[in-house]
PDB file of N, CA and C in Angstrom:
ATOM      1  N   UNK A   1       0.837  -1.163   0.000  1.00  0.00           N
ATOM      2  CA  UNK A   1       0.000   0.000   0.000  1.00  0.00           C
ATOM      3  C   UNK A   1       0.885   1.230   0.000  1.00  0.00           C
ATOM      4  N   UNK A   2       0.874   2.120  -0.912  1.00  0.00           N
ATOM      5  CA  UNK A   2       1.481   3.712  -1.123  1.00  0.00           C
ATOM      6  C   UNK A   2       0.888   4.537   0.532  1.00  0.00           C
ATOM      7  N   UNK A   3       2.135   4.549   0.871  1.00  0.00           N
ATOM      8  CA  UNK A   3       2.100   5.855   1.511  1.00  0.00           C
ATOM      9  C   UNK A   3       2.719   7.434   1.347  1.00  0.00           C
ATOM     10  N   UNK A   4       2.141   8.256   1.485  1.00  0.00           N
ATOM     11  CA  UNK A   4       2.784  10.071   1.046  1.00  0.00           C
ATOM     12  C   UNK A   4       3.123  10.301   2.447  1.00  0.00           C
ATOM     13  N   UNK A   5       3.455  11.495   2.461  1.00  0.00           N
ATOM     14  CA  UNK A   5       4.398  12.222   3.564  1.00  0.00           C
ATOM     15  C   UNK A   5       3.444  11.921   4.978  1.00  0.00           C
ATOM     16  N   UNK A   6       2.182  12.051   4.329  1.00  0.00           N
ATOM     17  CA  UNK A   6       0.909  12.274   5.655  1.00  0.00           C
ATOM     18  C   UNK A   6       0.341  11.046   5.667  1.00  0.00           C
ATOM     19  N   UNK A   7       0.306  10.664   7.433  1.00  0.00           N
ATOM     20  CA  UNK A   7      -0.811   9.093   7.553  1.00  0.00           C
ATOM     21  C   UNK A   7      -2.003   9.665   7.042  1.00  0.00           C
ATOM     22  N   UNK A   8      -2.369   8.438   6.564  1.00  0.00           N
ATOM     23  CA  UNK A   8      -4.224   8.452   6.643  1.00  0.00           C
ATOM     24  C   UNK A   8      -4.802   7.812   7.548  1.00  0.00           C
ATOM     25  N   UNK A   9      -6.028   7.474   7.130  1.00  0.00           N
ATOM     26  CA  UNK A   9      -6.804   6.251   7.604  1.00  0.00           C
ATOM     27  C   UNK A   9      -6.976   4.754   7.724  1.00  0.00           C
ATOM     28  N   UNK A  10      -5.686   4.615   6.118  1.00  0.00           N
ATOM     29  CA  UNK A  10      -4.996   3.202   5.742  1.00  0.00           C
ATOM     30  C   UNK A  10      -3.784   3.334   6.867  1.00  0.00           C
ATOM     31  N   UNK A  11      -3.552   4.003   7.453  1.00  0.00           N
ATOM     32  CA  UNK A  11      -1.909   3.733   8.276  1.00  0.00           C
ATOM     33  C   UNK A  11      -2.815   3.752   9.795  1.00  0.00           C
ATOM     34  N   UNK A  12      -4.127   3.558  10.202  1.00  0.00           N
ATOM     35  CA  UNK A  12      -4.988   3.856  11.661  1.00  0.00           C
ATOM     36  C   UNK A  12      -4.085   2.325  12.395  1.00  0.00           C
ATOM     37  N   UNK A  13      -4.046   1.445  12.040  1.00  0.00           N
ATOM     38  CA  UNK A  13      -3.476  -0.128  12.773  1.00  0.00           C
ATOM     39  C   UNK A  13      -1.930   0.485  13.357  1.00  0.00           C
ATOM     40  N   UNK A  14      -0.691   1.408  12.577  1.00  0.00           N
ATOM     41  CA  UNK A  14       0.295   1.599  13.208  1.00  0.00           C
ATOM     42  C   UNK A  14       1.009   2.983  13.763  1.00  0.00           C
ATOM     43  N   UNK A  15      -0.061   3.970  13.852  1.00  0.00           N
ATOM     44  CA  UNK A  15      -0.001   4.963  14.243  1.00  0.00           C
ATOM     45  C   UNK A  15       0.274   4.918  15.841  1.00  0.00           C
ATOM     46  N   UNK A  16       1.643   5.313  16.215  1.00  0.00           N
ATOM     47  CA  UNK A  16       1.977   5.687  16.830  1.00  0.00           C
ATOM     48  C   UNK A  16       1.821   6.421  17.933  1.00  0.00           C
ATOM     49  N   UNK A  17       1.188   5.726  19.382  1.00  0.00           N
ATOM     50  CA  UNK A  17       0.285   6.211  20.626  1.00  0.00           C
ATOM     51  C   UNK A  17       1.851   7.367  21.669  1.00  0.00           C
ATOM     52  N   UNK A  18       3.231   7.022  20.800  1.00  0.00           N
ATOM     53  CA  UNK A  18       4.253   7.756  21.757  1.00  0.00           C
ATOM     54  C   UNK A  18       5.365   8.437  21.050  1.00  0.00           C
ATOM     55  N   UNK A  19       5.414   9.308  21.802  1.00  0.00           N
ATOM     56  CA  UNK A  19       6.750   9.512  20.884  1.00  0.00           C
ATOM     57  C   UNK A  19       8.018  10.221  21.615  1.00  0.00           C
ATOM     58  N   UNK A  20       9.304   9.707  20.814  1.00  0.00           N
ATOM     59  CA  UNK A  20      10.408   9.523  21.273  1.00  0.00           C
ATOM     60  C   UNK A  20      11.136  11.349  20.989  1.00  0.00           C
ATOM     61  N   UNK A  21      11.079  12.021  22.347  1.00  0.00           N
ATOM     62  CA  UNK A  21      11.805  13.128  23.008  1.00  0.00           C
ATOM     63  C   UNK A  21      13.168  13.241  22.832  1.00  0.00           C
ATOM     64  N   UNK A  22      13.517  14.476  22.879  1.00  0.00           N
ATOM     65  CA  UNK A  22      15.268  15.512  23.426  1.00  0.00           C
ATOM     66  C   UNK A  22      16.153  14.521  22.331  1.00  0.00           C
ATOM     67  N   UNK A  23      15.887  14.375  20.668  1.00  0.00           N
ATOM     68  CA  UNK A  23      16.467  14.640  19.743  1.00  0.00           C
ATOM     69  C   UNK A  23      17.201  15.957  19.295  1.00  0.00           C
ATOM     70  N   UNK A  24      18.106  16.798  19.526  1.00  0.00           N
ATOM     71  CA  UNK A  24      18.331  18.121  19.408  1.00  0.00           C
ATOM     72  C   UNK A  24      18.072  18.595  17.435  1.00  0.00           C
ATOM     73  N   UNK A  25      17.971  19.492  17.618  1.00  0.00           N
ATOM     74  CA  UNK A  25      17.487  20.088  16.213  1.00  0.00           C
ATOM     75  C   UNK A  25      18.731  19.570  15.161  1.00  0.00           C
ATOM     76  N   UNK A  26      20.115  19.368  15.646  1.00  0.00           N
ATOM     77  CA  UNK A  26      20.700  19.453  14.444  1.00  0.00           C
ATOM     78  C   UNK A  26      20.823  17.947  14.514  1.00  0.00           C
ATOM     79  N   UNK A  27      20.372  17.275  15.209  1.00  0.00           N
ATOM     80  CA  UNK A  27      20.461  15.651  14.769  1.00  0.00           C
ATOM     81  C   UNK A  27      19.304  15.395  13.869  1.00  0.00           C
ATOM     82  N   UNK A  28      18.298  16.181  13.706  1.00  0.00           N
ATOM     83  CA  UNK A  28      16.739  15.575  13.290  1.00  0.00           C
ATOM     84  C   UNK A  28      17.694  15.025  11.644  1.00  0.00           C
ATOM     85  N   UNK A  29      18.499  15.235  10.830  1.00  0.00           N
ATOM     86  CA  UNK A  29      19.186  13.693  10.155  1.00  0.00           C
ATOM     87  C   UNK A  29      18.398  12.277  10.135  1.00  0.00           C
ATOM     88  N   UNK A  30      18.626  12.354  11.362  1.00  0.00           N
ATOM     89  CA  UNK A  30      18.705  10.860  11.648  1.00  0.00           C
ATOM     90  C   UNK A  30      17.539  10.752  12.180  1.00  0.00           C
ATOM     91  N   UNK A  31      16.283  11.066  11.596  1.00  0.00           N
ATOM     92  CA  UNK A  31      14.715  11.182  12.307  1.00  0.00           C
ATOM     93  C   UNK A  31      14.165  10.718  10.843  1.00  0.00           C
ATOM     94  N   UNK A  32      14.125   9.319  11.222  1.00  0.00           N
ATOM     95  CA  UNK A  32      12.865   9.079  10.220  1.00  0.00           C
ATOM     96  C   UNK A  32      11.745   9.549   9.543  1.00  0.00           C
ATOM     97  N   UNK A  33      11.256   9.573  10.741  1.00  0.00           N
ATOM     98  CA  UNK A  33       9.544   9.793  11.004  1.00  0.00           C
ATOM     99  C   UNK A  33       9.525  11.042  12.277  1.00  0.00           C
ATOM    100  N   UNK A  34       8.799  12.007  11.799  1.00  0.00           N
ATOM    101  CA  UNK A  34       8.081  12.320  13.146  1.00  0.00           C
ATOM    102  C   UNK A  34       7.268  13.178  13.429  1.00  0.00           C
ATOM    103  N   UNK A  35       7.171  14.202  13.873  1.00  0.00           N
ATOM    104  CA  UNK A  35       5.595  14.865  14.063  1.00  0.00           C
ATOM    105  C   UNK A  35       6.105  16.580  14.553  1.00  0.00           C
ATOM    106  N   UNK A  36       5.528  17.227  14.085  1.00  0.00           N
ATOM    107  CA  UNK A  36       5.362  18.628  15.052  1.00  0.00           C
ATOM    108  C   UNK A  36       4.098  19.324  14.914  1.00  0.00           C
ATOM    109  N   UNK A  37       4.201  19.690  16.377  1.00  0.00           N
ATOM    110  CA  UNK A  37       2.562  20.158  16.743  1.00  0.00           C
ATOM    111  C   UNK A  37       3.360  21.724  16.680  1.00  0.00           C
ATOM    112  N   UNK A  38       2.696  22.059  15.653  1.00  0.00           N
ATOM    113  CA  UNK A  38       2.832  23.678  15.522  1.00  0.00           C
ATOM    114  C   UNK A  38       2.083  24.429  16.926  1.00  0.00           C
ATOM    115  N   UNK A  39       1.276  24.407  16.882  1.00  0.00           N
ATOM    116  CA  UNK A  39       0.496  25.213  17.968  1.00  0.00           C
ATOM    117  C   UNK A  39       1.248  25.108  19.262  1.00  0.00           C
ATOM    118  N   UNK A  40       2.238  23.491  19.333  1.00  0.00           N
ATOM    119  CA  UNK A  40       2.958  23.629  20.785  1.00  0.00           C
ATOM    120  C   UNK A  40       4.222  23.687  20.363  1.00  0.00           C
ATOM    121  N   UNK A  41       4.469  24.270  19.017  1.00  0.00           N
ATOM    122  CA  UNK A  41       6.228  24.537  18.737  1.00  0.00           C
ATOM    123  C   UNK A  41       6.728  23.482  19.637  1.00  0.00           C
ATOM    124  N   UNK A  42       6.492  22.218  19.427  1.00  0.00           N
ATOM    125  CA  UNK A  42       6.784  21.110  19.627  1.00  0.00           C
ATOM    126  C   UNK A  42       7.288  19.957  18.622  1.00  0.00           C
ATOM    127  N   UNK A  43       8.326  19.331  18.725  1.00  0.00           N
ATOM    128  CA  UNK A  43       8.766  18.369  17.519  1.00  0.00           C
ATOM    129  C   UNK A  43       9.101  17.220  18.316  1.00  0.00           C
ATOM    130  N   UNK A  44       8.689  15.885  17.908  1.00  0.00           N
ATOM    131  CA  UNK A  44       8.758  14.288  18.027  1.00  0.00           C
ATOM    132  C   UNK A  44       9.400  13.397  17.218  1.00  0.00           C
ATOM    133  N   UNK A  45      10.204  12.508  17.209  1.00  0.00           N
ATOM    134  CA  UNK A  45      10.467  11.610  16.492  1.00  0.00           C
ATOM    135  C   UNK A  45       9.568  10.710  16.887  1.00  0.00           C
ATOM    136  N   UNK A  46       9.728   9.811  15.393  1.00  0.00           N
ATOM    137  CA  UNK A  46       8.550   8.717  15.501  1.00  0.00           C
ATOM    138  C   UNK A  46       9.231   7.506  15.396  1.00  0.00           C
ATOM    139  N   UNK A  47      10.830   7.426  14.493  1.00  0.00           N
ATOM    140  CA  UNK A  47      11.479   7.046  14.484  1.00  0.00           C
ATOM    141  C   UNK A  47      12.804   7.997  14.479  1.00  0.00           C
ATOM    142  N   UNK A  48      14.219   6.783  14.868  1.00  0.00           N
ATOM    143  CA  UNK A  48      14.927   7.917  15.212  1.00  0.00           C
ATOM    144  C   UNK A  48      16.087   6.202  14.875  1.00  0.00           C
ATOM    145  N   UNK A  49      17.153   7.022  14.157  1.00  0.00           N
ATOM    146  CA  UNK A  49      18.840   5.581  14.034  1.00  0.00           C
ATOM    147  C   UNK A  49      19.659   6.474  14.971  1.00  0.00           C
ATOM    148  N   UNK A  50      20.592   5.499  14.904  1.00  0.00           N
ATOM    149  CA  UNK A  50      21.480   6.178  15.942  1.00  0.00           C
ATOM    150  C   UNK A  50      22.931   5.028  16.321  1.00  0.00           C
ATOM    151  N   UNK A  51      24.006   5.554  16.437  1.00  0.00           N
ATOM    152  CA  UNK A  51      24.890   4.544  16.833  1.00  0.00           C
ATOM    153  C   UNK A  51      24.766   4.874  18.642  1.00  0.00           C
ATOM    154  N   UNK A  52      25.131   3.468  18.892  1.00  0.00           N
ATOM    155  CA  UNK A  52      25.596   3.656  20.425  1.00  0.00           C
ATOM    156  C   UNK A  52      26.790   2.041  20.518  1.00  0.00           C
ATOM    157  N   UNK A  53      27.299   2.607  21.211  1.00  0.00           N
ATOM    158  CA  UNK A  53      28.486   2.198  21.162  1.00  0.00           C
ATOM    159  C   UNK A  53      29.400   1.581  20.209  1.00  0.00           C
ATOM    160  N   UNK A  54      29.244   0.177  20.097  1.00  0.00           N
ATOM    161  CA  UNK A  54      30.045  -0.640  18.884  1.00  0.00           C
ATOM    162  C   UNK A  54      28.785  -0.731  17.858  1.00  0.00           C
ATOM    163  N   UNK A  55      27.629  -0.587  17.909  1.00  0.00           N
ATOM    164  CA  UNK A  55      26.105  -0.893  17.137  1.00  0.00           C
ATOM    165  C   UNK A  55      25.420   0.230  16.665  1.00  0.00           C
ATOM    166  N   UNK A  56      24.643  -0.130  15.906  1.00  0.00           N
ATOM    167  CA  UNK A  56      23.740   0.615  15.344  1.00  0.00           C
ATOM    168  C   UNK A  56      22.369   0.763  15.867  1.00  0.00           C
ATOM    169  N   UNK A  57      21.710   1.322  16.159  1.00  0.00           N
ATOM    170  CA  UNK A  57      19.934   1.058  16.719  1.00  0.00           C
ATOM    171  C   UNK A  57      18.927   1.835  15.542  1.00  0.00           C
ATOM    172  N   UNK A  58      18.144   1.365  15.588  1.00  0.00           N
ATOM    173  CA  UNK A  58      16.702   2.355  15.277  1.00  0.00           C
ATOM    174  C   UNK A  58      15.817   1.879  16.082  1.00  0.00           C
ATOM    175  N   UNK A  59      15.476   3.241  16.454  1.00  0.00           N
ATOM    176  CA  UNK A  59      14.019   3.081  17.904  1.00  0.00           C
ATOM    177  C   UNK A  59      12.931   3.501  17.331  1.00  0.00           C
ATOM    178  N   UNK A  60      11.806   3.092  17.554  1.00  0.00           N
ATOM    179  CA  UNK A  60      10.467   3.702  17.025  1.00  0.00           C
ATOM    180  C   UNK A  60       9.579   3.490  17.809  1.00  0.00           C
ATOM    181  N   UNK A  61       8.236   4.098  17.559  1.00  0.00           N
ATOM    182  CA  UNK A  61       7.480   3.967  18.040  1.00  0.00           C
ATOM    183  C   UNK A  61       5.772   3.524  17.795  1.00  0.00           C
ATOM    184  N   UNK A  62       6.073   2.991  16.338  1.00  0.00           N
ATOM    185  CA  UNK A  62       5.679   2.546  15.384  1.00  0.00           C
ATOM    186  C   UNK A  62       4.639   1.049  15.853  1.00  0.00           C
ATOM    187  N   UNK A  63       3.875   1.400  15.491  1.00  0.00           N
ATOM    188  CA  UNK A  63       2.886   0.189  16.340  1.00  0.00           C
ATOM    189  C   UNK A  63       3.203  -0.806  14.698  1.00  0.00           C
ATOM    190  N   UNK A  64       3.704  -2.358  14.368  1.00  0.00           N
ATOM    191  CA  UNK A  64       3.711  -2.317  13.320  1.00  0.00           C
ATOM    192  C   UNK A  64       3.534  -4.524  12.963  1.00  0.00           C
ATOM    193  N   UNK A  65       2.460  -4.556  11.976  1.00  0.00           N
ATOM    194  CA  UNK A  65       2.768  -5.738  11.851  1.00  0.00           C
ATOM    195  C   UNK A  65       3.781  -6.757  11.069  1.00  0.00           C
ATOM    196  N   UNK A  66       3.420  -7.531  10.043  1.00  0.00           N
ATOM    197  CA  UNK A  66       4.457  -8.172   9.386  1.00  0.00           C
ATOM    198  C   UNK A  66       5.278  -7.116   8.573  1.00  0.00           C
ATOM    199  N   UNK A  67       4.608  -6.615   7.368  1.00  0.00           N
ATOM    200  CA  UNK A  67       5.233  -5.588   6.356  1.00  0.00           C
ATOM    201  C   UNK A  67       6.234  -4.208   7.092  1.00  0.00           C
ATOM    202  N   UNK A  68       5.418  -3.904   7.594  1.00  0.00           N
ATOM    203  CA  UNK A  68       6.303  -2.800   8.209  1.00  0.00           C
ATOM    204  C   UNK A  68       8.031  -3.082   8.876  1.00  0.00           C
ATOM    205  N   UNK A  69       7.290  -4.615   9.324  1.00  0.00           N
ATOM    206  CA  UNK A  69       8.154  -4.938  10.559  1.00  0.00           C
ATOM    207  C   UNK A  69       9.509  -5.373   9.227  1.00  0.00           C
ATOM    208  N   UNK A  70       9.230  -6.132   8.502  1.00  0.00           N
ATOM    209  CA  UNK A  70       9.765  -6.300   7.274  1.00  0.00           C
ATOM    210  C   UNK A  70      10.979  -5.404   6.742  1.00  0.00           C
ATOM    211  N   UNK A  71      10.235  -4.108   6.377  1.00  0.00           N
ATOM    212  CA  UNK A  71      10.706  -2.960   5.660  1.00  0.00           C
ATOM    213  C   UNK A  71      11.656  -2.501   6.507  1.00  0.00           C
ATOM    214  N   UNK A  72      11.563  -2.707   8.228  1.00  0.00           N
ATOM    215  CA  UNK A  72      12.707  -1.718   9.520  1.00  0.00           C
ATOM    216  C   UNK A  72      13.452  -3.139   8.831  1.00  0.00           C
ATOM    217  N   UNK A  73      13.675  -4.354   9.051  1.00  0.00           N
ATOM    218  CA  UNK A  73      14.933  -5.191   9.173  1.00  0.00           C
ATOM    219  C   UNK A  73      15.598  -4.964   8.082  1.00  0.00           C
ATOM    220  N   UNK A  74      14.471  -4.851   6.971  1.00  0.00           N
ATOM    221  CA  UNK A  74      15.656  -4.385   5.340  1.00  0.00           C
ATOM    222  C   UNK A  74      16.052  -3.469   5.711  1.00  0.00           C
ATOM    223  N   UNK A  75      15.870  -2.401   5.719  1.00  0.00           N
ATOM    224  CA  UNK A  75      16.397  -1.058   6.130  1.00  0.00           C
ATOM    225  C   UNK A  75      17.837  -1.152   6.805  1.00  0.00           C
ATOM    226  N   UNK A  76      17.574  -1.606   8.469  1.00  0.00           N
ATOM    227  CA  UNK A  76      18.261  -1.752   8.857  1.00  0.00           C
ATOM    228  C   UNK A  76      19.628  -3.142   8.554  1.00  0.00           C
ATOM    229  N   UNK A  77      19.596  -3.779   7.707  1.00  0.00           N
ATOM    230  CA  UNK A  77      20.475  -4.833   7.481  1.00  0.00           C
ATOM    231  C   UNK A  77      21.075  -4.111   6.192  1.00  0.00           C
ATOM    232  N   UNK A  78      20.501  -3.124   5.632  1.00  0.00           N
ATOM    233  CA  UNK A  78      20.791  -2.436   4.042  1.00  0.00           C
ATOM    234  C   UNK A  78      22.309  -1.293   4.312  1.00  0.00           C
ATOM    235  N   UNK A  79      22.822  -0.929   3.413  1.00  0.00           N
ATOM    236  CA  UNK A  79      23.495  -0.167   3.220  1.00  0.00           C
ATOM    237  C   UNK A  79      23.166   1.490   3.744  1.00  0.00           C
ATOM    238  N   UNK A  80      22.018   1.753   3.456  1.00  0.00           N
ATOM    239  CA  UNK A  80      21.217   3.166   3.462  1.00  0.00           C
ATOM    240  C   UNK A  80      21.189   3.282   5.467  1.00  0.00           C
ATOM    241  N   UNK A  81      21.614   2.426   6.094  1.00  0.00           N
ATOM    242  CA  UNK A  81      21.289   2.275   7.493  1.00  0.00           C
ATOM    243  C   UNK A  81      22.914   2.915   8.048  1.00  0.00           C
ATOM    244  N   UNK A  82      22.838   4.226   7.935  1.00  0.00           N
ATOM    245  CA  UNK A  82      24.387   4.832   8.372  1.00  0.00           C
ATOM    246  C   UNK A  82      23.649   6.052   9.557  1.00  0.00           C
ATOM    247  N   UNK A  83      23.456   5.837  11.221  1.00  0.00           N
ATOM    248  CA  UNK A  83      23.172   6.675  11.315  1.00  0.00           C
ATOM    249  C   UNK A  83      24.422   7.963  11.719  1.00  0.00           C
ATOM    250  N   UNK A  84      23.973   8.978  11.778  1.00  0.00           N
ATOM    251  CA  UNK A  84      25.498   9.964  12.356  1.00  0.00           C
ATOM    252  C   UNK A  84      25.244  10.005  14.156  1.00  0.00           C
ATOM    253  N   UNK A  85      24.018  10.040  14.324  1.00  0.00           N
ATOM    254  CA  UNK A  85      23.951  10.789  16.011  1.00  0.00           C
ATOM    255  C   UNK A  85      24.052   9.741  16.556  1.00  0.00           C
ATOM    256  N   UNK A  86      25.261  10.318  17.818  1.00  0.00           N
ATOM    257  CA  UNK A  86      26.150   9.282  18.578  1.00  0.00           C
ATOM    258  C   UNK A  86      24.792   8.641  19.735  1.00  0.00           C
ATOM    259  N   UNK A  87      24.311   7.773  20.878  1.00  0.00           N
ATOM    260  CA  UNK A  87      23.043   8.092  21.872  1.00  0.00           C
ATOM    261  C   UNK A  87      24.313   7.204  22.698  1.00  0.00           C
ATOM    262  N   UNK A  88      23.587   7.332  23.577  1.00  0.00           N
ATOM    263  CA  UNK A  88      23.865   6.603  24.818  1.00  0.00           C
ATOM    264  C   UNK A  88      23.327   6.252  25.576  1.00  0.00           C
ATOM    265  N   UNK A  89      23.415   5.068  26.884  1.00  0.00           N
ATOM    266  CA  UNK A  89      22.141   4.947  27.392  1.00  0.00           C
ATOM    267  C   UNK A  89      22.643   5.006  29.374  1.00  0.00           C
ATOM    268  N   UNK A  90      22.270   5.214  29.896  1.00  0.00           N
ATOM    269  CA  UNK A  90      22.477   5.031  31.191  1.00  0.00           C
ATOM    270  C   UNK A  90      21.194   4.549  32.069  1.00  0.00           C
ATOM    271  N   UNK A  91      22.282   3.833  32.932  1.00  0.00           N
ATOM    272  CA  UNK A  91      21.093   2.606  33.595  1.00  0.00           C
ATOM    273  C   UNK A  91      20.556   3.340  34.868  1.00  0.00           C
ATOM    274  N   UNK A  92      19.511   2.950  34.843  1.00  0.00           N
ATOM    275  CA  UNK A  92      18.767   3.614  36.600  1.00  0.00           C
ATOM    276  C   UNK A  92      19.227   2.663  37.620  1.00  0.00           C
ATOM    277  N   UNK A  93      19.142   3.417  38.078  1.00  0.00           N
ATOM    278  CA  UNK A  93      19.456   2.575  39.742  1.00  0.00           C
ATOM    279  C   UNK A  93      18.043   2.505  40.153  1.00  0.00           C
ATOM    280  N   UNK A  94      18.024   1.042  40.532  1.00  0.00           N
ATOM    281  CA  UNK A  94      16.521   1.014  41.485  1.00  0.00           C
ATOM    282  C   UNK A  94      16.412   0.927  43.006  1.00  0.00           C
TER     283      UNK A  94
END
């Protein structure tokens, strides 16, 4: 199924209930997908690549079944999967 820049009503099954925060403006690069609510001069990734440490990640938030799920592993196993923004993760203490 064709998708354009904007979900519809055909994309209602993986629309995205969250979204992934404190991407800084000059990384948005490496932002897939994501959203801004003008009215709250607010911006979201929906997806987001990224190296962290020796690896590569892509995080999303992508509610998604077979096809979709499909299209992230090509992606990510493909050549086109170079992200630049470094992440890191630190563990909570409980």
């Amino acid at each position: 199924m064709p998708f354009g820049r904007l979900l519809g009503v055909e994309s209602a099954s993986v629309v995205p209930r969250f979204l992934i925060e404190g991407v800084d403006a000059q990384d948005y690069e490496d932002v897939l997908s994501g959203i801004f609510y003008g009215w709250l001069n607010q911006n979201g990734a929906l997806a987001v690549q990224m190296n962290v440490g020796n690896g590569k990640l892509l995080a999303t938030t992508f509610r998604f079944g077979t096809y979709l799920f499909d299209s992230i592993v090509g992606y990510t196993a493909g050549t086109q999967f170079t992200p630049r923004l470094q992440g890191t993760f630190n563990k909570r203490k409980q």
